[in-house]
N, C-alpha and C. Protein backbone atom coordinates (compact mmCIF):
# COMPACT_ATOMS: atom_id res chain seq x y z
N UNK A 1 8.99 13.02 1.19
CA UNK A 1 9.61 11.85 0.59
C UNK A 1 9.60 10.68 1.56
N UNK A 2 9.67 11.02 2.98
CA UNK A 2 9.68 9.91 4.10
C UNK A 2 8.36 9.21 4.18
N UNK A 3 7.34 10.42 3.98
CA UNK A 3 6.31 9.69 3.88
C UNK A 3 5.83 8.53 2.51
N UNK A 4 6.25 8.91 1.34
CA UNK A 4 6.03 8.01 0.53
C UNK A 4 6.73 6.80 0.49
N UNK A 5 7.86 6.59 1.18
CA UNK A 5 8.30 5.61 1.67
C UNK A 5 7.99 4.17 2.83
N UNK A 6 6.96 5.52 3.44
CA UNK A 6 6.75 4.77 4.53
C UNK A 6 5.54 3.45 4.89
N UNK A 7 4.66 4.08 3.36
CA UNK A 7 3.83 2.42 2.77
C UNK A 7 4.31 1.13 2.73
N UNK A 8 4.99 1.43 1.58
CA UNK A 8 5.86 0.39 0.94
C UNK A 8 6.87 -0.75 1.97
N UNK A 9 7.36 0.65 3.46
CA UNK A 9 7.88 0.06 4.69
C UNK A 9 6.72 -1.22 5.62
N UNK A 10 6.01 -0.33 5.82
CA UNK A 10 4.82 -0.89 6.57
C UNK A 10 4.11 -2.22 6.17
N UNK A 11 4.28 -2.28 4.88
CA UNK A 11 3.76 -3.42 4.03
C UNK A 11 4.82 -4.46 4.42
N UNK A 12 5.89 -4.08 4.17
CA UNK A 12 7.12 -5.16 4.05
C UNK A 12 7.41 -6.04 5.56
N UNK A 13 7.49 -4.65 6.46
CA UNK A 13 7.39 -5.16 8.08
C UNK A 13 5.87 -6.22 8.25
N UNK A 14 4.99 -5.87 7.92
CA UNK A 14 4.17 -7.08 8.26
C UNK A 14 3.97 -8.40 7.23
N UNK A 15 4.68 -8.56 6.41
CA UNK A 15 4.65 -9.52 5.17
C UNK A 15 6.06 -10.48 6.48
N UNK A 16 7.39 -9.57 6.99
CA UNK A 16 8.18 -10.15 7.75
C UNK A 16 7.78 -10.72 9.05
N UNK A 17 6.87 -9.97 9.57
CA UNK A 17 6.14 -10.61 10.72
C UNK A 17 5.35 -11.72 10.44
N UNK A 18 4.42 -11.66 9.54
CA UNK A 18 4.04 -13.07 9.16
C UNK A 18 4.81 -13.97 8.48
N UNK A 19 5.85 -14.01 8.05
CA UNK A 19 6.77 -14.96 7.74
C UNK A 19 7.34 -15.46 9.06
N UNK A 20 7.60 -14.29 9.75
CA UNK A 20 7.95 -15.33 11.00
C UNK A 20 6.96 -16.10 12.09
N UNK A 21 5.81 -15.84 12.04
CA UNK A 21 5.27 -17.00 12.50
C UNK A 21 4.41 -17.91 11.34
N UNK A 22 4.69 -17.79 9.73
CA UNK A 22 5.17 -18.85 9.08
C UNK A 22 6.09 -20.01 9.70
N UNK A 23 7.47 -19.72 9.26
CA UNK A 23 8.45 -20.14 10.23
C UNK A 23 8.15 -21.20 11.19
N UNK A 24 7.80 -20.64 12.56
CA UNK A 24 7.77 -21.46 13.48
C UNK A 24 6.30 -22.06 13.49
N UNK A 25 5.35 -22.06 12.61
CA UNK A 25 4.54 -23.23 12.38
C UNK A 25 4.87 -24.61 12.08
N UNK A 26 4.50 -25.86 12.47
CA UNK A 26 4.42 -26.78 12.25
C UNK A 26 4.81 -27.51 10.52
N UNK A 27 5.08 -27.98 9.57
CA UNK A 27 4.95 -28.66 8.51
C UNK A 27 3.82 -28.85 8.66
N UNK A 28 3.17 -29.86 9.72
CA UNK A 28 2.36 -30.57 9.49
C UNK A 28 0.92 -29.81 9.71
N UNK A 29 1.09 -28.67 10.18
CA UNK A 29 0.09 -27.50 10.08
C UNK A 29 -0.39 -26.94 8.78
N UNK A 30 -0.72 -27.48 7.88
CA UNK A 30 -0.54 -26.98 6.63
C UNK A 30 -1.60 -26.08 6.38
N UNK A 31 -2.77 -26.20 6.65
CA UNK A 31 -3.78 -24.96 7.09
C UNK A 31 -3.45 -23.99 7.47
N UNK A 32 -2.88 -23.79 8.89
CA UNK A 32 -2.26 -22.95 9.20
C UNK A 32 -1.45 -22.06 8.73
N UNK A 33 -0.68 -23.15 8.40
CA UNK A 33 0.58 -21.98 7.17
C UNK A 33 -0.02 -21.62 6.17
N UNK A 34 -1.28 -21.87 5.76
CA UNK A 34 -1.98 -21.64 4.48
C UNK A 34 -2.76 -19.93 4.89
N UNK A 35 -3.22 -20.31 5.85
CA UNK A 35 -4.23 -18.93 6.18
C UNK A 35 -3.33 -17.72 7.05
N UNK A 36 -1.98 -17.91 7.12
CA UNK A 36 -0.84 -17.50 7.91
C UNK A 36 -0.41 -16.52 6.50
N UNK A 37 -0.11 -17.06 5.35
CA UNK A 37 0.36 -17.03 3.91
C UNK A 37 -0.88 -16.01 3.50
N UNK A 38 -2.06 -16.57 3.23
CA UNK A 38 -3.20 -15.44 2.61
C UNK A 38 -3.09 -14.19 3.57
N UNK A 39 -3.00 -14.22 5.16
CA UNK A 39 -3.22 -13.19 5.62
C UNK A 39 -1.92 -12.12 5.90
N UNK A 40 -1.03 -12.74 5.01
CA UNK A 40 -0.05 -11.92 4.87
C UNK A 40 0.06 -10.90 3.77
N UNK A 41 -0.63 -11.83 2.80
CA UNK A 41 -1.18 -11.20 1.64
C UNK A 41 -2.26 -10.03 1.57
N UNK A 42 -3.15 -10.05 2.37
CA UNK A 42 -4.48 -9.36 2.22
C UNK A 42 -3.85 -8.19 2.94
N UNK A 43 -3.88 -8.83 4.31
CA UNK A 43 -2.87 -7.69 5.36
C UNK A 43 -1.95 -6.56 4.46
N UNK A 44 -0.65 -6.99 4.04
CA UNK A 44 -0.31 -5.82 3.41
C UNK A 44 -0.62 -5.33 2.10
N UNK A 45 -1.89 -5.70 1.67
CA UNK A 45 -2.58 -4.77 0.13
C UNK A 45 -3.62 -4.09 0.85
N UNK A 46 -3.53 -4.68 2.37
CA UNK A 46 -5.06 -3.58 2.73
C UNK A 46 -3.96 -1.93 3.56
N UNK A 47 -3.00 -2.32 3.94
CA UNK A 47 -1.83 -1.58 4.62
C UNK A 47 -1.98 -0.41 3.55
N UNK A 48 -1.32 -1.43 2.44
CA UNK A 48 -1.24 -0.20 1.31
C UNK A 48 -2.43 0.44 0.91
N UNK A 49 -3.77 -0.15 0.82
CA UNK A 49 -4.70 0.29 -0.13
C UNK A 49 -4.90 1.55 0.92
N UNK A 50 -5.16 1.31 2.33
CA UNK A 50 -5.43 2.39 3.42
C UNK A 50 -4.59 3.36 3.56
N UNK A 51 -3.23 3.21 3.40
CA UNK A 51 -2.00 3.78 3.10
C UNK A 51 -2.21 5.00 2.32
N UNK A 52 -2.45 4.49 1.19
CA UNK A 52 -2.30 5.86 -0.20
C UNK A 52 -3.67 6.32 0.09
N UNK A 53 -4.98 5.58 0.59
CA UNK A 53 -6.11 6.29 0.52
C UNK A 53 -5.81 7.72 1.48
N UNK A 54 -5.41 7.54 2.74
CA UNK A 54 -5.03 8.56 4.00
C UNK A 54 -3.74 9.52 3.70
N UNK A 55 -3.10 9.12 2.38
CA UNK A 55 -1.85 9.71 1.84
C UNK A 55 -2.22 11.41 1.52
N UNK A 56 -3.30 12.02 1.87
CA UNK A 56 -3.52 13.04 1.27
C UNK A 56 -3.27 14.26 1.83
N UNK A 57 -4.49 13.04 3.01
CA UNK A 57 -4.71 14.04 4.32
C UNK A 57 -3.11 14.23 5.42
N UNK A 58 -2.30 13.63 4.99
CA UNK A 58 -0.82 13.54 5.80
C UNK A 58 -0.03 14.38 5.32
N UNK A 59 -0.61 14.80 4.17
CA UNK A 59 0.77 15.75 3.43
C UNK A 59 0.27 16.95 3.46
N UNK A 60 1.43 17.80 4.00
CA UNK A 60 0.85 19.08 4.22
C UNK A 60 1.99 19.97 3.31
N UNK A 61 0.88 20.90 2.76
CA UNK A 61 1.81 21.87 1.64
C UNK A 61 3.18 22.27 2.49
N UNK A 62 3.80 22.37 1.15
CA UNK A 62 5.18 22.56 0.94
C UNK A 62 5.52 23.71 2.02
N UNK A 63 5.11 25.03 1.75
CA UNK A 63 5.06 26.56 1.85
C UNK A 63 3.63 26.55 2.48
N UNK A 64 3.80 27.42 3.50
CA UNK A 64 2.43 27.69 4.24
C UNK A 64 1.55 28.58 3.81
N UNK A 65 2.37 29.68 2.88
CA UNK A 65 1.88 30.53 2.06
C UNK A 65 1.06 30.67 1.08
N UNK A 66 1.34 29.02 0.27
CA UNK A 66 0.56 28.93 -0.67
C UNK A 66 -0.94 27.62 -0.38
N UNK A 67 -1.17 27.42 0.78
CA UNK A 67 -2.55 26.97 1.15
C UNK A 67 -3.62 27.87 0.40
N UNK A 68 -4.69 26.96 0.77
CA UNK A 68 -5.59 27.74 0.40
C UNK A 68 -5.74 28.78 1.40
N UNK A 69 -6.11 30.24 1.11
CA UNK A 69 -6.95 31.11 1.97
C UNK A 69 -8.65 30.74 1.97
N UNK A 70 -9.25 31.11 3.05
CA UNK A 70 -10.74 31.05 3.04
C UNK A 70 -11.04 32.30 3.37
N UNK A 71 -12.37 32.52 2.58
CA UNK A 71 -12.63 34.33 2.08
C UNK A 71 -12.93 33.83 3.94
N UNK A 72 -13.31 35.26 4.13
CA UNK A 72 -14.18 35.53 5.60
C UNK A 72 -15.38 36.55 5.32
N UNK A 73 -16.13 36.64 5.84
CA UNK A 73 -16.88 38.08 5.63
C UNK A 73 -16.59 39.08 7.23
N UNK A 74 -17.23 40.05 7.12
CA UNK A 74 -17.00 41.42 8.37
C UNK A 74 -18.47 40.77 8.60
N UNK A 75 -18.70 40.20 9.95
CA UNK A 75 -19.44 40.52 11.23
C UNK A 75 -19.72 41.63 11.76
N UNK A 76 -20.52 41.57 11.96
CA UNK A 76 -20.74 42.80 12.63
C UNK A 76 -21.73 42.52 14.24
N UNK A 77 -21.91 42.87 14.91
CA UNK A 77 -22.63 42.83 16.49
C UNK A 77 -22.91 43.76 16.66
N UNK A 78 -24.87 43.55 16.70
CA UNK A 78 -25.43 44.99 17.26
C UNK A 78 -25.33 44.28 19.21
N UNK A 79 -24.68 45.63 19.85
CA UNK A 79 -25.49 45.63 21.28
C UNK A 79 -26.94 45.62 21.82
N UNK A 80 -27.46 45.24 22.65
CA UNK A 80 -28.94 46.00 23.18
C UNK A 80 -28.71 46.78 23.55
């Protein structure tokens, strides 16, 4: 459950980080605050999109028991 939370976190912390150097930009920077603004945007939909893509490989079954097994076969080794 911590982990499904922890997107949605990650997104938000950098949407706040770029607001704050929103913030202390200039008015008269208006570019700036413009491409400050989109890359706050892109930044956390790429957070997330990478987020849930890697969401899979992070979660590990419930019960260890019920993983998959992998057959094996019997080896065998002749000596010389």
């Amino acid at each position: 459950m911590l982990l499904n939370a922890a997107i949605p976190v990650l997104c938000i912390l950098w949407v706040l980080l770029c607001l704050r150097f929103y913030t202390l930009i200039s008015h008269e920077n208006v570019w700036q605050r413009r491409f400050i603004a989109i890359g706050a945007g892109l930044g956390a939909g790429l957070i997330y999109l990478l987020g849930s893509m890697l969401m899979p490989w992070l979660k590990m079954p419930d019960n260890p028991l019920e993983a998959p097994v992998k057959q094996s076969e019997n080896v065998r080794v002749k000596g010389k």
